[in-house]
Protein backbone atom coordinates (compact mmCIF):
# COMPACT_ATOMS: atom_id res chain seq x y z
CA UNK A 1 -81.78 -37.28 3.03
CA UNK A 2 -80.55 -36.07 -0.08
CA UNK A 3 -80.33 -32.15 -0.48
CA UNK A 4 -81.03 -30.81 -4.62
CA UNK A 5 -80.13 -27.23 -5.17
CA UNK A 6 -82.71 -26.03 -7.39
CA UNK A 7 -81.18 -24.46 -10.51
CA UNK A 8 -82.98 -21.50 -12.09
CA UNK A 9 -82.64 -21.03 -16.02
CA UNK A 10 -81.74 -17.76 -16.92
CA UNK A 11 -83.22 -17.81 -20.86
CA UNK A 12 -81.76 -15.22 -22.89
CA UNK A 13 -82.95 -13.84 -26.32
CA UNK A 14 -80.90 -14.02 -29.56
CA UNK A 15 -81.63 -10.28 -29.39
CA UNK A 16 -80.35 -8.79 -26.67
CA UNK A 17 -77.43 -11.33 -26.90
CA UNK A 18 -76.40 -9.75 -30.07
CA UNK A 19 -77.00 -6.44 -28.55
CA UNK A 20 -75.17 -6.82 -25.81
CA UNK A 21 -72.01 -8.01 -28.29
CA UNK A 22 -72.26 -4.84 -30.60
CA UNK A 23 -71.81 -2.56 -26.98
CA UNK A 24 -68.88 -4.43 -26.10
CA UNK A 25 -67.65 -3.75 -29.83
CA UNK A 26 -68.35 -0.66 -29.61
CA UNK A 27 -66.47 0.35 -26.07
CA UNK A 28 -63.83 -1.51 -27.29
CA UNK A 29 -63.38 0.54 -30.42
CA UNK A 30 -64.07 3.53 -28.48
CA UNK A 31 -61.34 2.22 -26.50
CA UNK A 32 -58.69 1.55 -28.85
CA UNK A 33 -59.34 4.54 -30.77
CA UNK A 34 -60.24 6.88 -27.93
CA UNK A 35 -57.04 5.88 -25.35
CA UNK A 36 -55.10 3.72 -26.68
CA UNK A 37 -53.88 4.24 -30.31
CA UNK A 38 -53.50 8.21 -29.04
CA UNK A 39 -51.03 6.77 -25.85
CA UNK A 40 -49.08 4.82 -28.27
CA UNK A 41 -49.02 7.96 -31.21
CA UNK A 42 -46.74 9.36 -28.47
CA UNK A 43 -44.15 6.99 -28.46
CA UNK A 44 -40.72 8.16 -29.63
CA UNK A 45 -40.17 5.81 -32.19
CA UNK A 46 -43.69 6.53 -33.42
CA UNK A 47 -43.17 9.95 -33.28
CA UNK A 48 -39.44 9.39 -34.88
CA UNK A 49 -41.10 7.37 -38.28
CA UNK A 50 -44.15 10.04 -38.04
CA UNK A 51 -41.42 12.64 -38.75
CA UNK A 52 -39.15 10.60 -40.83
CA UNK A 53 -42.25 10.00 -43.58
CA UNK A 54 -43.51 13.83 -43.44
CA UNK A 55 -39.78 14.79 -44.33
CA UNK A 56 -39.94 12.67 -47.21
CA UNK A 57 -43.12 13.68 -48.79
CA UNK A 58 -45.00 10.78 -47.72
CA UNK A 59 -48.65 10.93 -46.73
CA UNK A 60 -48.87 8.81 -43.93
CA UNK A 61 -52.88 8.95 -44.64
CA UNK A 62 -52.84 8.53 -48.48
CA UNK A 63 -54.55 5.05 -48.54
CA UNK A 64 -52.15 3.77 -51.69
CA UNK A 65 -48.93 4.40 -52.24
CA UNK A 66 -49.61 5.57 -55.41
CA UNK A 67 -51.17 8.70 -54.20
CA UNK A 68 -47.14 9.69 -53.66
CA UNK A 69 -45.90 12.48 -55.91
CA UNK A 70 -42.33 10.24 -57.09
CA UNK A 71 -44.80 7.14 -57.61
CA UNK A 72 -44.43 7.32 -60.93
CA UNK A 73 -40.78 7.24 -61.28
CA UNK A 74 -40.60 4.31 -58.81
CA UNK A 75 -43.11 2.92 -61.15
CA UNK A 76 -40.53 3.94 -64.02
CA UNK A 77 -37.62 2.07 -62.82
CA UNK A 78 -39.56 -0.74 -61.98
CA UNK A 79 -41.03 -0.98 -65.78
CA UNK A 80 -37.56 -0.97 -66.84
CA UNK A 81 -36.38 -4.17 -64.82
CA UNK A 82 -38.79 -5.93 -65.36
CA UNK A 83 -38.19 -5.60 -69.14
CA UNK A 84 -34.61 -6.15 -69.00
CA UNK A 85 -35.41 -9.36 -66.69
CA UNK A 86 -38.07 -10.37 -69.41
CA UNK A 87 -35.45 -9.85 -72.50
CA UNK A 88 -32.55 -11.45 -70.72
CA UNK A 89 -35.06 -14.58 -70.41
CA UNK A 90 -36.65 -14.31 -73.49
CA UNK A 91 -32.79 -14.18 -75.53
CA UNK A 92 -31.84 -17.41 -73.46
């Protein structure tokens, strides 16, 4: 006698699938943003660079680096080697 476990199909819908995916995005973002990334802002060495940036006038939210007040010396300098580079190329 031969025993067959019956299986039952469990069908799911494309829609609650994706549902179900954008909560679990969701928590986790919640998560990293919520718990996580504020644990690790307390880290010495976070706190240490944190600190280091402010005392140099860096933004640590500006979202370019050119948003710096000495950008555009840095910008300056840079200008200038690359000329010099250019000129020592173009005069071989």
């Amino acid at each position: 006698m031969m025993l067959e476990k019956s299986r039952q199909h469990i069908q799911v819908s494309p829609n609650s699938t994706g549902v179900t995916i954008l909560i679990v995005v969701l928590l986790l973002g919640f998560f990293l943003w919520g718990f996580l990334l504020p644990r690790i802002a307390e880290w010495e060495s976070v706190r240490n660079r944190a600190d280091r940036f402010s005392k140099a006038g860096i933004n640590p939210a500006a979202i370019y680096y050119s948003d710096h007040p000495g950008m555009n010396e840095i910008e300056g300098r840079v200008a200038r080697k690359l000329n010099r580079a250019e000129a020592l190329i173009s005069n071989d």
